[in-house]
C-alpha atoms as a PDB file:
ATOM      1  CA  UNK A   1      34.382 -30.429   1.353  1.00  0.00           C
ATOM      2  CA  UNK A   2      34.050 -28.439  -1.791  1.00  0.00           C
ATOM      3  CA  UNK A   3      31.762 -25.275  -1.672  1.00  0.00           C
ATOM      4  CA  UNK A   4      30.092 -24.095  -5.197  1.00  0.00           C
ATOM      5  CA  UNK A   5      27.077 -22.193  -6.389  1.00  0.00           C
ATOM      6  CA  UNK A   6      25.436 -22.613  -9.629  1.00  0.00           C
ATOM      7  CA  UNK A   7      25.215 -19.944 -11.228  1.00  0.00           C
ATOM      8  CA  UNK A   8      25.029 -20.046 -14.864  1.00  0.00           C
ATOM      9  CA  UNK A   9      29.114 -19.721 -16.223  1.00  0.00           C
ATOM     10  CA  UNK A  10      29.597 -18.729 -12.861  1.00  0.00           C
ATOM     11  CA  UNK A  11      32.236 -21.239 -11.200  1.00  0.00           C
ATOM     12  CA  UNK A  12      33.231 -21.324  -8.028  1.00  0.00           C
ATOM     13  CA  UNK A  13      35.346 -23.281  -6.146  1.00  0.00           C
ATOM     14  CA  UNK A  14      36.917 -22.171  -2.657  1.00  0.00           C
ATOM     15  CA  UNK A  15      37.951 -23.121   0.596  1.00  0.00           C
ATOM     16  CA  UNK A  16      35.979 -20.268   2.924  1.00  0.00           C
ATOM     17  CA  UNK A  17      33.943 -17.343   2.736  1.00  0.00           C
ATOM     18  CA  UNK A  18      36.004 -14.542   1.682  1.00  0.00           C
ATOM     19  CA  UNK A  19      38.037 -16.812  -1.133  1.00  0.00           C
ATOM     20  CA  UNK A  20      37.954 -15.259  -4.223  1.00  0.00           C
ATOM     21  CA  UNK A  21      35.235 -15.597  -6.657  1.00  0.00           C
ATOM     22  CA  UNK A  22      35.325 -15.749 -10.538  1.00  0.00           C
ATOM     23  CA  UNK A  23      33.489 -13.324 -12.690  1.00  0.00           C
ATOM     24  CA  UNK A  24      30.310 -14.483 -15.120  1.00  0.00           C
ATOM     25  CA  UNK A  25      31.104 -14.511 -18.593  1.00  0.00           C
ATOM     26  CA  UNK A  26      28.841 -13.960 -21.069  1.00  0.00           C
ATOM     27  CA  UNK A  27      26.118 -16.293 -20.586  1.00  0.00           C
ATOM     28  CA  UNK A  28      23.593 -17.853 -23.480  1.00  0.00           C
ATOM     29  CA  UNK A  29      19.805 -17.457 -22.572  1.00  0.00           C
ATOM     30  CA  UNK A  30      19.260 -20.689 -21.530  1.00  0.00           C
ATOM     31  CA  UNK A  31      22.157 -20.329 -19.265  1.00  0.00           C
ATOM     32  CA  UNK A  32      20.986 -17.407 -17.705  1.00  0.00           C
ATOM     33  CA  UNK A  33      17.348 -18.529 -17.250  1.00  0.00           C
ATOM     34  CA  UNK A  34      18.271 -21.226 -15.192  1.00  0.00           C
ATOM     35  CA  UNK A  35      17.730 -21.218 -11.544  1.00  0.00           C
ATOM     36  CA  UNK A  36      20.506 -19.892  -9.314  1.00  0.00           C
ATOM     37  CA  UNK A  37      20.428 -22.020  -6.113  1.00  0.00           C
ATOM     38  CA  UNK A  38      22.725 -21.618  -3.275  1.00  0.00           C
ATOM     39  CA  UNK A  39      23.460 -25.021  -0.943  1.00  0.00           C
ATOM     40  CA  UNK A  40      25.142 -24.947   3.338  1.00  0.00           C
ATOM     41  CA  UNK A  41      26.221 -28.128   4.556  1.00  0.00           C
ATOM     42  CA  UNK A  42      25.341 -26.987   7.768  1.00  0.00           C
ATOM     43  CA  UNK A  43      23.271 -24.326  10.171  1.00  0.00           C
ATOM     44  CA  UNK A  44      27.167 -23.124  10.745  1.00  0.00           C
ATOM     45  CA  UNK A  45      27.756 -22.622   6.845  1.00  0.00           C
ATOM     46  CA  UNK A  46      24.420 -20.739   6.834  1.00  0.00           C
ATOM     47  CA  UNK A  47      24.982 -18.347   9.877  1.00  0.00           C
ATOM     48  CA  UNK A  48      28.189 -17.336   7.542  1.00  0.00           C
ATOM     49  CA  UNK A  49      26.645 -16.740   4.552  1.00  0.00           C
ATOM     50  CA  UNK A  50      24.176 -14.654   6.599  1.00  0.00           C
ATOM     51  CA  UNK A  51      26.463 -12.845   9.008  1.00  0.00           C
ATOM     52  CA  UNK A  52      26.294  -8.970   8.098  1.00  0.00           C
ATOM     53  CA  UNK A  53      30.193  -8.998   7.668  1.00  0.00           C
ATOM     54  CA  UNK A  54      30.528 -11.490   5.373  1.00  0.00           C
ATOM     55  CA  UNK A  55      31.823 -10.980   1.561  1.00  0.00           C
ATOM     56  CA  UNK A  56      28.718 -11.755  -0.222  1.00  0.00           C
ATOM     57  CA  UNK A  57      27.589  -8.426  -0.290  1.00  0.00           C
ATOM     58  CA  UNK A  58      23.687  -7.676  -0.113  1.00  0.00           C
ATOM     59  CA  UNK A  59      21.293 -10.441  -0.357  1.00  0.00           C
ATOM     60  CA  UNK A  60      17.590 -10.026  -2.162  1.00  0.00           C
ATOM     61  CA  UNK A  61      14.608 -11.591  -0.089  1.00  0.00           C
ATOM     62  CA  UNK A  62      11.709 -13.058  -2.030  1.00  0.00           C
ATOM     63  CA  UNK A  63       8.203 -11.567  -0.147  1.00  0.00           C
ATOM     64  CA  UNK A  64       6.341 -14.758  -0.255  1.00  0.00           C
ATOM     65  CA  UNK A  65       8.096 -16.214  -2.335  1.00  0.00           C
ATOM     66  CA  UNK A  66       8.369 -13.522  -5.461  1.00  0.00           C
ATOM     67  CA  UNK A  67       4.803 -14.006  -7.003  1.00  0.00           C
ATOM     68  CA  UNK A  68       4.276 -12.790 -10.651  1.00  0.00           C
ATOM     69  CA  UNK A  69       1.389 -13.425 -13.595  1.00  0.00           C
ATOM     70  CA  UNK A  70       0.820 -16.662 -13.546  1.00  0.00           C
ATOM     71  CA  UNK A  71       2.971 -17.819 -10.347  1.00  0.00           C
ATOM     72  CA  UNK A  72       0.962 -17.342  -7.154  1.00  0.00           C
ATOM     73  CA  UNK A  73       2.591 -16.521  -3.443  1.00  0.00           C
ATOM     74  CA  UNK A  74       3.315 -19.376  -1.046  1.00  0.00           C
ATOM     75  CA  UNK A  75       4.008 -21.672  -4.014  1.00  0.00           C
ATOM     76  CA  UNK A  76       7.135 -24.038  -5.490  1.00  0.00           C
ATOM     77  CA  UNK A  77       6.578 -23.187  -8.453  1.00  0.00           C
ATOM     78  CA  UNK A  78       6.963 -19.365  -8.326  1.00  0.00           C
ATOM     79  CA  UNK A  79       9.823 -20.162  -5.474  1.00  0.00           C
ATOM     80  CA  UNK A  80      11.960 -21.822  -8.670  1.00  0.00           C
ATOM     81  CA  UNK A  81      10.859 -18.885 -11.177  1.00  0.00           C
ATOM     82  CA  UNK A  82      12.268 -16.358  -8.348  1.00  0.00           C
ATOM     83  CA  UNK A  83      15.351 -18.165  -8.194  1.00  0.00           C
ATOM     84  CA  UNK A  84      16.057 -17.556 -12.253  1.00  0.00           C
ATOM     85  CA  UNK A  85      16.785 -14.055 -11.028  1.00  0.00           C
ATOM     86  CA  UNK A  86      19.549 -14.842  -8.461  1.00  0.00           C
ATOM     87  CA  UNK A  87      20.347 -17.024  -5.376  1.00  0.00           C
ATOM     88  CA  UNK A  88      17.034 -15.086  -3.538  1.00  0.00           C
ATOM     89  CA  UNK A  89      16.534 -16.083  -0.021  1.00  0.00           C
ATOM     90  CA  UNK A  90      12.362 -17.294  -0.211  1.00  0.00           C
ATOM     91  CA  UNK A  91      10.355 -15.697   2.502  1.00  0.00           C
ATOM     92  CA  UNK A  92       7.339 -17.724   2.733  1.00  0.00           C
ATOM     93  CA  UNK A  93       4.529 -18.070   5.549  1.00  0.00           C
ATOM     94  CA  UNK A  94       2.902 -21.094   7.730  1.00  0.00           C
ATOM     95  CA  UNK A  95      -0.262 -21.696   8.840  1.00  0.00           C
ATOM     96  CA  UNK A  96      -1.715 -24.317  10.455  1.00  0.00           C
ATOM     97  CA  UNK A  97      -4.818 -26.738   9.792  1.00  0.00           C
ATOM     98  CA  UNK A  98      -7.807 -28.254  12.037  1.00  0.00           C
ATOM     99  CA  UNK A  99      -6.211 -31.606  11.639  1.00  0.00           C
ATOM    100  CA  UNK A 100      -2.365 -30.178  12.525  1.00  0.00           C
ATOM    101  CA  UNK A 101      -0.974 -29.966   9.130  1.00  0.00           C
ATOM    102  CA  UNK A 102       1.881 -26.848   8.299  1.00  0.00           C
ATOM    103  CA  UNK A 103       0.879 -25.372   5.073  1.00  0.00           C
ATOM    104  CA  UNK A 104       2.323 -22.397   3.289  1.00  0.00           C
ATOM    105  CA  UNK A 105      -0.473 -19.564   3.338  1.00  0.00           C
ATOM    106  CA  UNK A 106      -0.359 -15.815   4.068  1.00  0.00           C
ATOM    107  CA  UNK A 107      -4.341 -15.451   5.120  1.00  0.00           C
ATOM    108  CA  UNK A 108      -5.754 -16.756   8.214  1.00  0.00           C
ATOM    109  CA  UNK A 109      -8.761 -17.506   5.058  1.00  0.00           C
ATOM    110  CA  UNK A 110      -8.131 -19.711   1.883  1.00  0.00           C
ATOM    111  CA  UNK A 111     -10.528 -16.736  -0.288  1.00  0.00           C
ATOM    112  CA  UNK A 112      -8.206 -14.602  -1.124  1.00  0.00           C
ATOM    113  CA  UNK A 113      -5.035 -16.505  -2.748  1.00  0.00           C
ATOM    114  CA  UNK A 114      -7.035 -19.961  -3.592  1.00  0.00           C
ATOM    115  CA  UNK A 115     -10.255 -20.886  -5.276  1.00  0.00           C
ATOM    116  CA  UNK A 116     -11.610 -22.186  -1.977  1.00  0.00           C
ATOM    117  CA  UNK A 117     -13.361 -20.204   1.132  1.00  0.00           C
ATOM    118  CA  UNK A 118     -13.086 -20.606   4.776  1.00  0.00           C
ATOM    119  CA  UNK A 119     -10.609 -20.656   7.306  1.00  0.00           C
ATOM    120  CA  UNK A 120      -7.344 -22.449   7.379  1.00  0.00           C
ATOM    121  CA  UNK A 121      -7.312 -23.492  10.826  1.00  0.00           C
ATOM    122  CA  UNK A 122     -11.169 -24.754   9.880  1.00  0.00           C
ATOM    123  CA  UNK A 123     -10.247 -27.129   7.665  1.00  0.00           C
ATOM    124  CA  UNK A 124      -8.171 -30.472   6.886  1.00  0.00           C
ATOM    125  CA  UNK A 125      -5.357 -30.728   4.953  1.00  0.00           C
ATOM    126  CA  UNK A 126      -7.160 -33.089   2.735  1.00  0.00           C
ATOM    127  CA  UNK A 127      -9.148 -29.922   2.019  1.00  0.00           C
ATOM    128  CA  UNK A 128      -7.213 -27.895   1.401  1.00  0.00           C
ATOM    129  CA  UNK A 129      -5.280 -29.861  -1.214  1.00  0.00           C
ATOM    130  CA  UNK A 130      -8.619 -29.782  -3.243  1.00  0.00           C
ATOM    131  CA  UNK A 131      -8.833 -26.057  -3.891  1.00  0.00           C
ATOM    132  CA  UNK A 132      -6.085 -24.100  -6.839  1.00  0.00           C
ATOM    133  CA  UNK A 133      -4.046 -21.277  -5.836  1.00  0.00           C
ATOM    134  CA  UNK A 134      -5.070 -17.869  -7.889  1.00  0.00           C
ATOM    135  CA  UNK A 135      -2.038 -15.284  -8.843  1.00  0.00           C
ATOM    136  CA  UNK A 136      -2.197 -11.535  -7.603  1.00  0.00           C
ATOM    137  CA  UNK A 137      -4.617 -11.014 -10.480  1.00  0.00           C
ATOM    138  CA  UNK A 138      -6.777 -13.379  -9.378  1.00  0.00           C
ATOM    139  CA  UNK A 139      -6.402 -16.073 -11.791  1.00  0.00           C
ATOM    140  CA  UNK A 140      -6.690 -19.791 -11.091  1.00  0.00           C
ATOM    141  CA  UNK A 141      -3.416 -21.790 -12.143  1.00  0.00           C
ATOM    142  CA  UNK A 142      -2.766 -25.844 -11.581  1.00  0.00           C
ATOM    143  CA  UNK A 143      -1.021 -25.200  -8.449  1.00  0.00           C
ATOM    144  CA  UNK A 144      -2.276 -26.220  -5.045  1.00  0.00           C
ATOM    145  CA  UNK A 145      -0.898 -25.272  -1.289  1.00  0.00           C
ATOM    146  CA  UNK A 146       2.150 -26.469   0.134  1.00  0.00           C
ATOM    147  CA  UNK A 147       2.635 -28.405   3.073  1.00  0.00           C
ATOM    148  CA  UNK A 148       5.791 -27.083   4.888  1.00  0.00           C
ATOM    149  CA  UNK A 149       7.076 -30.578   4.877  1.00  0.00           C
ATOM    150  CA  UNK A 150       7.555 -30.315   0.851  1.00  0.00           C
ATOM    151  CA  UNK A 151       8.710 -27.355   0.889  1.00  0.00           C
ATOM    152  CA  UNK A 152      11.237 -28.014   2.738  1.00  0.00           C
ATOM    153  CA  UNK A 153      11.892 -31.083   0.854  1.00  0.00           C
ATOM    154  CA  UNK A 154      12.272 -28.603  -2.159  1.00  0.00           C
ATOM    155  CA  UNK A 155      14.522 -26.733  -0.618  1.00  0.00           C
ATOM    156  CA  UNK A 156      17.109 -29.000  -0.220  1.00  0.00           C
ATOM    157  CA  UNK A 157      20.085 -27.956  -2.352  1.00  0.00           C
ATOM    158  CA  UNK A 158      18.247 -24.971  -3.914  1.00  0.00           C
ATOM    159  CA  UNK A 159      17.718 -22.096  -1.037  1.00  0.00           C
ATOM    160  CA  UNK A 160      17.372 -20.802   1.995  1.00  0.00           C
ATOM    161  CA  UNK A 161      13.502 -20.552   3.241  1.00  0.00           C
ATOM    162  CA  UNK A 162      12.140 -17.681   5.638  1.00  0.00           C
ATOM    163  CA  UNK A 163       9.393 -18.960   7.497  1.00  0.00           C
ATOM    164  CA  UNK A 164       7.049 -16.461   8.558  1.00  0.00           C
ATOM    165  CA  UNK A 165       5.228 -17.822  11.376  1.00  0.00           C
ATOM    166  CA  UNK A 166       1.590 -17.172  12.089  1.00  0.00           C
ATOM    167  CA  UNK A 167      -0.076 -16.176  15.504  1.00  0.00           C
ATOM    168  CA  UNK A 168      -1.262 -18.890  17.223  1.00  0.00           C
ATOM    169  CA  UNK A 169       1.725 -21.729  16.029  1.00  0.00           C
ATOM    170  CA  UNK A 170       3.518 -23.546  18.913  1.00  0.00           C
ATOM    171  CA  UNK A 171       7.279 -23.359  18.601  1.00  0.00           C
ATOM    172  CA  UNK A 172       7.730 -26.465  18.989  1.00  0.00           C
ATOM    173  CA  UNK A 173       5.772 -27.811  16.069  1.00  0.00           C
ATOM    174  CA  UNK A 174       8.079 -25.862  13.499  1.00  0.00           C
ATOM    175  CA  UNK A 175      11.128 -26.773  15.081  1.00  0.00           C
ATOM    176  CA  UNK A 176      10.177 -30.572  15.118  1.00  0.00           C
ATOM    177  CA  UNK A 177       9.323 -30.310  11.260  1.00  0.00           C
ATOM    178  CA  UNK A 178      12.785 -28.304  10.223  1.00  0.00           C
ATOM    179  CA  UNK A 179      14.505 -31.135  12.353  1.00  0.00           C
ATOM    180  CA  UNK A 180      12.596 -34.003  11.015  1.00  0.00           C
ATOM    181  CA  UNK A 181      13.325 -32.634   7.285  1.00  0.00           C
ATOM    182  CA  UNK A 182      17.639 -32.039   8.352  1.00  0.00           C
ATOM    183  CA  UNK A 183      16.512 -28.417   7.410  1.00  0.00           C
ATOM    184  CA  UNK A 184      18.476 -26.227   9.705  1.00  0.00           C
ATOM    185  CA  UNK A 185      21.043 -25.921   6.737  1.00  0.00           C
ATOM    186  CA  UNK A 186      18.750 -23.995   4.694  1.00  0.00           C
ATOM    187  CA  UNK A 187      15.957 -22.218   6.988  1.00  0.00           C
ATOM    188  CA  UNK A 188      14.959 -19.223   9.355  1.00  0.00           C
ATOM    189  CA  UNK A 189      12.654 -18.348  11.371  1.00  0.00           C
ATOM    190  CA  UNK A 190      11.395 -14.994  11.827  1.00  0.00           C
ATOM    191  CA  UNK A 191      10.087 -13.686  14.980  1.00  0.00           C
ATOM    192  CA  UNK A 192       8.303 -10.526  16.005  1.00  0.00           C
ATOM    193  CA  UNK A 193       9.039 -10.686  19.825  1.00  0.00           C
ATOM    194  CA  UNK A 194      11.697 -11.239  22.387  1.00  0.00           C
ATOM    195  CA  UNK A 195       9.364 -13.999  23.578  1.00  0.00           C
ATOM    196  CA  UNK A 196       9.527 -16.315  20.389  1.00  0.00           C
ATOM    197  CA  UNK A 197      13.095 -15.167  20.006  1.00  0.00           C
ATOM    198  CA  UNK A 198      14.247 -17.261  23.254  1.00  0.00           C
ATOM    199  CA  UNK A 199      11.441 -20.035  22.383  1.00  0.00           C
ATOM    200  CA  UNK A 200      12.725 -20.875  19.078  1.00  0.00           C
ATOM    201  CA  UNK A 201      16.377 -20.394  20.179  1.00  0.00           C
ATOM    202  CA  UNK A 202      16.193 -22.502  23.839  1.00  0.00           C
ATOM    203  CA  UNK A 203      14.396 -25.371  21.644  1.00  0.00           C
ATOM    204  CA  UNK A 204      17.290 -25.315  18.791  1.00  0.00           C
ATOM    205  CA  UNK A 205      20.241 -23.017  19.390  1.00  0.00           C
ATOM    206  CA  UNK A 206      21.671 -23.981  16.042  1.00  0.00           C
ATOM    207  CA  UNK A 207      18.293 -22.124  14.462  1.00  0.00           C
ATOM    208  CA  UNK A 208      19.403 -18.647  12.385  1.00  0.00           C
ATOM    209  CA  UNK A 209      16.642 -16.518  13.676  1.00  0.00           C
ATOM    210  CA  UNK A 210      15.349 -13.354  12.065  1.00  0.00           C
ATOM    211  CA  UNK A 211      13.987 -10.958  14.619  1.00  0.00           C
ATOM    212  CA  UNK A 212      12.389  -7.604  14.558  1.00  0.00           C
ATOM    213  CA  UNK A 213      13.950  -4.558  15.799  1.00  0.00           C
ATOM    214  CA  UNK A 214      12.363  -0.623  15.214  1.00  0.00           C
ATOM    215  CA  UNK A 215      14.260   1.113  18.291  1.00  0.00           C
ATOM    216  CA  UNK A 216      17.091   1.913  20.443  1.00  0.00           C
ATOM    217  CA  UNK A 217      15.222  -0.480  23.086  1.00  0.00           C
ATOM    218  CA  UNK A 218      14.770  -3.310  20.812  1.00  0.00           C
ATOM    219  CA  UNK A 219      18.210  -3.276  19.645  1.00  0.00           C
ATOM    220  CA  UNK A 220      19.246  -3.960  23.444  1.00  0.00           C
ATOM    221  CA  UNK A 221      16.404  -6.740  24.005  1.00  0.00           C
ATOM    222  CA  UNK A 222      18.028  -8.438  20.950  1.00  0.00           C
ATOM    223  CA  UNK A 223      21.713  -8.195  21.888  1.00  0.00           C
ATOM    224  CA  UNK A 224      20.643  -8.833  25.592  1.00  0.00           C
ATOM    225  CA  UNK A 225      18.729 -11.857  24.916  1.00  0.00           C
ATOM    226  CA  UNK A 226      21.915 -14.459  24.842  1.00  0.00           C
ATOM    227  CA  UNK A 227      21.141 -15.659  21.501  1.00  0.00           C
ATOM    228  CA  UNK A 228      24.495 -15.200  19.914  1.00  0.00           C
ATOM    229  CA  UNK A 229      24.862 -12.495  17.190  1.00  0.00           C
ATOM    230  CA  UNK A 230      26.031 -14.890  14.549  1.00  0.00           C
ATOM    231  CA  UNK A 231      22.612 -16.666  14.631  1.00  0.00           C
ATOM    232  CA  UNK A 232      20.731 -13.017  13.656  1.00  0.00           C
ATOM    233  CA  UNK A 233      19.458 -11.081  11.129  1.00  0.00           C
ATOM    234  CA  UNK A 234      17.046  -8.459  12.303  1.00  0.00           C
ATOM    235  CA  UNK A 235      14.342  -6.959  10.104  1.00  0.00           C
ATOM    236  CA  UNK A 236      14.310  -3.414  10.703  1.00  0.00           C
ATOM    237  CA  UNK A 237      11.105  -2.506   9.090  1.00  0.00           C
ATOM    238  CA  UNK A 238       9.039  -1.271   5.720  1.00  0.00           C
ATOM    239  CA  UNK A 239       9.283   1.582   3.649  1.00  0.00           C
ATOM    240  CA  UNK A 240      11.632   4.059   5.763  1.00  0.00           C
ATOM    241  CA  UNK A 241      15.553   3.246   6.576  1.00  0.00           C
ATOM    242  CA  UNK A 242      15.904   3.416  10.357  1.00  0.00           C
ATOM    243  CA  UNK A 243      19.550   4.723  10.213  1.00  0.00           C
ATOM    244  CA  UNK A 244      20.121   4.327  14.140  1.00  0.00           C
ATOM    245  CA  UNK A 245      18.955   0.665  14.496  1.00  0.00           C
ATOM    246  CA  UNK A 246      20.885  -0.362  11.362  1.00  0.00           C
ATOM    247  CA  UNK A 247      24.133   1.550  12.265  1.00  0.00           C
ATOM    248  CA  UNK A 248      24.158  -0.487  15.935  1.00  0.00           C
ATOM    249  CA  UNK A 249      23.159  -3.750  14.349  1.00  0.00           C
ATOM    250  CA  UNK A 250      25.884  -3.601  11.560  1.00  0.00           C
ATOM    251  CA  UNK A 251      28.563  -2.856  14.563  1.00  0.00           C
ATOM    252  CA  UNK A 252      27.865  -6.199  16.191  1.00  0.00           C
ATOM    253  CA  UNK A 253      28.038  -7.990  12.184  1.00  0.00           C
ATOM    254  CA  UNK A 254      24.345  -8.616  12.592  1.00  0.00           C
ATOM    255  CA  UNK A 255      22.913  -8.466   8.205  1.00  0.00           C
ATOM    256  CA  UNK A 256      19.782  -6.071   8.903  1.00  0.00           C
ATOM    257  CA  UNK A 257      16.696  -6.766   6.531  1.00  0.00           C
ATOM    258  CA  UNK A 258      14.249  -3.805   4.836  1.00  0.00           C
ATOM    259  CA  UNK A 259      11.206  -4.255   3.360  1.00  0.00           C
ATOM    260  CA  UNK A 260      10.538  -2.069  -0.007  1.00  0.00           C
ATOM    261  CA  UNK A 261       6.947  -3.820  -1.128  1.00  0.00           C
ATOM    262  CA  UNK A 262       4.655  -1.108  -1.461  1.00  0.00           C
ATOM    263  CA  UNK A 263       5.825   2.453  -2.791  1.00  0.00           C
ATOM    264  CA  UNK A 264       9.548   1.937  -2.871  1.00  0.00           C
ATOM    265  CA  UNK A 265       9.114  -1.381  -5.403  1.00  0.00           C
ATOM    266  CA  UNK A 266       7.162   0.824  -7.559  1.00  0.00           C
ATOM    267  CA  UNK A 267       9.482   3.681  -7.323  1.00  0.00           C
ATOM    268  CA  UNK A 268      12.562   1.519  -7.946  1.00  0.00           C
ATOM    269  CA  UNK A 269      10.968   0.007 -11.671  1.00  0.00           C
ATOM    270  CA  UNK A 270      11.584   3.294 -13.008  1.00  0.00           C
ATOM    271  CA  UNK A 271      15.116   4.054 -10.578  1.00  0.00           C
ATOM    272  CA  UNK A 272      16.962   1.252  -9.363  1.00  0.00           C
ATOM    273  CA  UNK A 273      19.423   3.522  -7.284  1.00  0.00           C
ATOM    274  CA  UNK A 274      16.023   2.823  -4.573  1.00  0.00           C
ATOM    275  CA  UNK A 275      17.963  -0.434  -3.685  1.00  0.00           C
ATOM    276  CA  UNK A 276      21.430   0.389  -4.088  1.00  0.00           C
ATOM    277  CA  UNK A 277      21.088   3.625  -2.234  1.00  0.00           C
ATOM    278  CA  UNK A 278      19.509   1.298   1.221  1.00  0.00           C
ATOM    279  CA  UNK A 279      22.947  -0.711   0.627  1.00  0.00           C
ATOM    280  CA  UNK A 280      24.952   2.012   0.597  1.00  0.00           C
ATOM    281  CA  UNK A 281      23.263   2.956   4.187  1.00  0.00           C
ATOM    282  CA  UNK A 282      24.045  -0.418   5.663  1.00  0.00           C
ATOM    283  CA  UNK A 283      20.888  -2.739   4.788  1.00  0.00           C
ATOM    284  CA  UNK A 284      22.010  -5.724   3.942  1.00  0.00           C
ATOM    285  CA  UNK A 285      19.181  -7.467   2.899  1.00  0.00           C
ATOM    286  CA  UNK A 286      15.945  -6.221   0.468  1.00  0.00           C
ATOM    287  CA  UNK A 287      13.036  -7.768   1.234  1.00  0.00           C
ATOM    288  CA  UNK A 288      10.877  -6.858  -2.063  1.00  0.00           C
ATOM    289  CA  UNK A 289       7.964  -7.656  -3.981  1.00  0.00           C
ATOM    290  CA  UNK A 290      10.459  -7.760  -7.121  1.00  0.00           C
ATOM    291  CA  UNK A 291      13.512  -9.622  -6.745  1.00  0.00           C
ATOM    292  CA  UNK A 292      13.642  -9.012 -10.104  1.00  0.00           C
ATOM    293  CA  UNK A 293      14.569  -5.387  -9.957  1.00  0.00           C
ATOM    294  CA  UNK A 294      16.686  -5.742  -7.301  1.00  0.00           C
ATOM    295  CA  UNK A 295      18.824  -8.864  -8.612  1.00  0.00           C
ATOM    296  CA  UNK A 296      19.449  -6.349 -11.539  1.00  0.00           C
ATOM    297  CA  UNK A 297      20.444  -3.493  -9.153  1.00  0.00           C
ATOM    298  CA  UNK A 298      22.613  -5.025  -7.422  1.00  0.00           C
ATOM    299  CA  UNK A 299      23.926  -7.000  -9.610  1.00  0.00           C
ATOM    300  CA  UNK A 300      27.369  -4.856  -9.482  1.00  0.00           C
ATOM    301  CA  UNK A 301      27.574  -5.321  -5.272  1.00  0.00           C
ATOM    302  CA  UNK A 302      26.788  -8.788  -4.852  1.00  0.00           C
ATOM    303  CA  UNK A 303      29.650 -11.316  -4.707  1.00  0.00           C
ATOM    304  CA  UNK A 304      28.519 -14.637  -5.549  1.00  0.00           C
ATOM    305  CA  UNK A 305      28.376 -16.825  -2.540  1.00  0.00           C
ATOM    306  CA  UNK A 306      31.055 -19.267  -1.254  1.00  0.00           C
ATOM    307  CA  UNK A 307      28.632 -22.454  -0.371  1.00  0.00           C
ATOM    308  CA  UNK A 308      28.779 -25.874   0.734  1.00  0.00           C
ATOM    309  CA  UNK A 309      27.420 -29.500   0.132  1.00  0.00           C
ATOM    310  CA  UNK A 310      28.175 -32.649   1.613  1.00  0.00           C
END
């Protein structure tokens, strides 16, 4: 099988990760406003590309999905806008409705992010479709909420999705979805426990799982757990490197994730060493609030991405 990415002039074509890549030349607009997506044959091909030794270099995370003006969280739409910036990987979050519908939606309430009111798990899907999502500043657009199902549809060939699920979701629900959809090749699942670490992984040990790790003892409870290291990345929390937790991760190749949104995102549009400087230190993922900045930051570290189709 031949692996490529698209990535404007970018072209690609190797054998396995590590393979040489060829450099962008200069690009037309149109060329370099076009999505970058990234495509694994396989959960195998994606545990690679994720792996915190391999030679793509530091990845950018979306924070629900990389909403701007105009292109609200939790939404395909604003999921294909991020991806004009770079290859992002699209964290994005799952609720559930009365009627047992997956939906893509950050609240536990529709007021916020939509022009409806009420709670999610209150209402039917069919609801929900009625009501328009509303940007950051609060403005309506055309866009409605997401089933997980389309999403995942979307995904297909275009990038890797982060699902961020909410209290109260049975395992196996999410698992039965990402298999009926032949989405292991382009999801993970992120976990806040050692509980829902050995759920998701006993009912699909070919999941990549993103855990949570903010000590010395959660570190062990994630290496302990017998879910192998090459199915991991570990999120090792917001706003403040944790230089002991990322220094053991990165010895066993595990990529370890850091949030910026918040103070760091806002420091970084004036000095863009905020990212580089948490790469330098061993993160190997940014999760951020502007992938925008940090595609640009990094733009000198990353190595674009040996990938896969069938």
């Amino acid at each position: 099988m031949k692996r490529f990415l698209r990535l404007g002039l970018s072209a690609l074509l190797v054998g396995a990760f590590g393979a040489a890549c060829l450099q962008p030349t200069q690009q037309t607009a149109t060329e370099a406003a076009a999505p970058k997506f990234v495509r694994f044959a396989d959960s195998e091909m994606l545990s690679g590309y994720l792996r915190g030794d391999s030679e793509t270099g530091p990845l950018v995370s979306a924070h629900r999905g990389g909403p701007t003006t105009g292109f609200p969280e939790n939404c395909l739409a604003t999921f294909e806008n991020t991806l004009k910036h770079g290859p992002a990987v699209l964290e994005c979050d799952v609720q559930l409705t009365r009627d047992g519908n997956l939906v893509l939606m950050h609240d536990d309430t529709l007021n916020r992010t939509t022009t409806g009111r009420g709670r999610v798990a209150e209402e039917t899907l069919e609801g929900i479709r009625i009501v328009r999502l509303r940007d950051n500043q609060g403005n309506r657009t055309p866009y409605s909420v997401p089933t997980l199902a389309e999403a995942l549809a979307w995904s297909e060939g275009r990038a890797i999705l982060t699902l961020d699920i909410k209290r109260g979701i049975p395992p196996q629900l999410v698992v039965d979805a990402v298999k009926k959809a032949g989405a292991g090749n382009r999801v993970t699942i992120i976990v806040y426990n050692l509980e829902d670490l050995l759920a998701y992984h006993k009912l699909d040990p070919s999941l990549n799982i993103a855990g949570s790790a903010r000590n010395a003892q959660d570190v062990a409870a994630i290496l302990n757990s017998g879910v192998p290291a090459k199915r991991l990345t570990v999120f090792t929390g917001v706003g403040r490197l944790n230089a002991p937790v990322v220094s053991e991760l990165g010895k066993r190749g595990i990529r370890t994730i850091m949030g910026t949104f918040g103070e760091l995102d806002e420091k970084a549009a004036s000095d863009p060493t905020v990212y580089t400087n948490l790469v330098s230190q061993g993160i190997g993922m940014i999760a951020t609030d502007r992938p925008d900045l940090a595609f640009k930051a990094l733009a000198g570290a990353r190595r674009e991405p040996a990938t896969q189709r069938s």
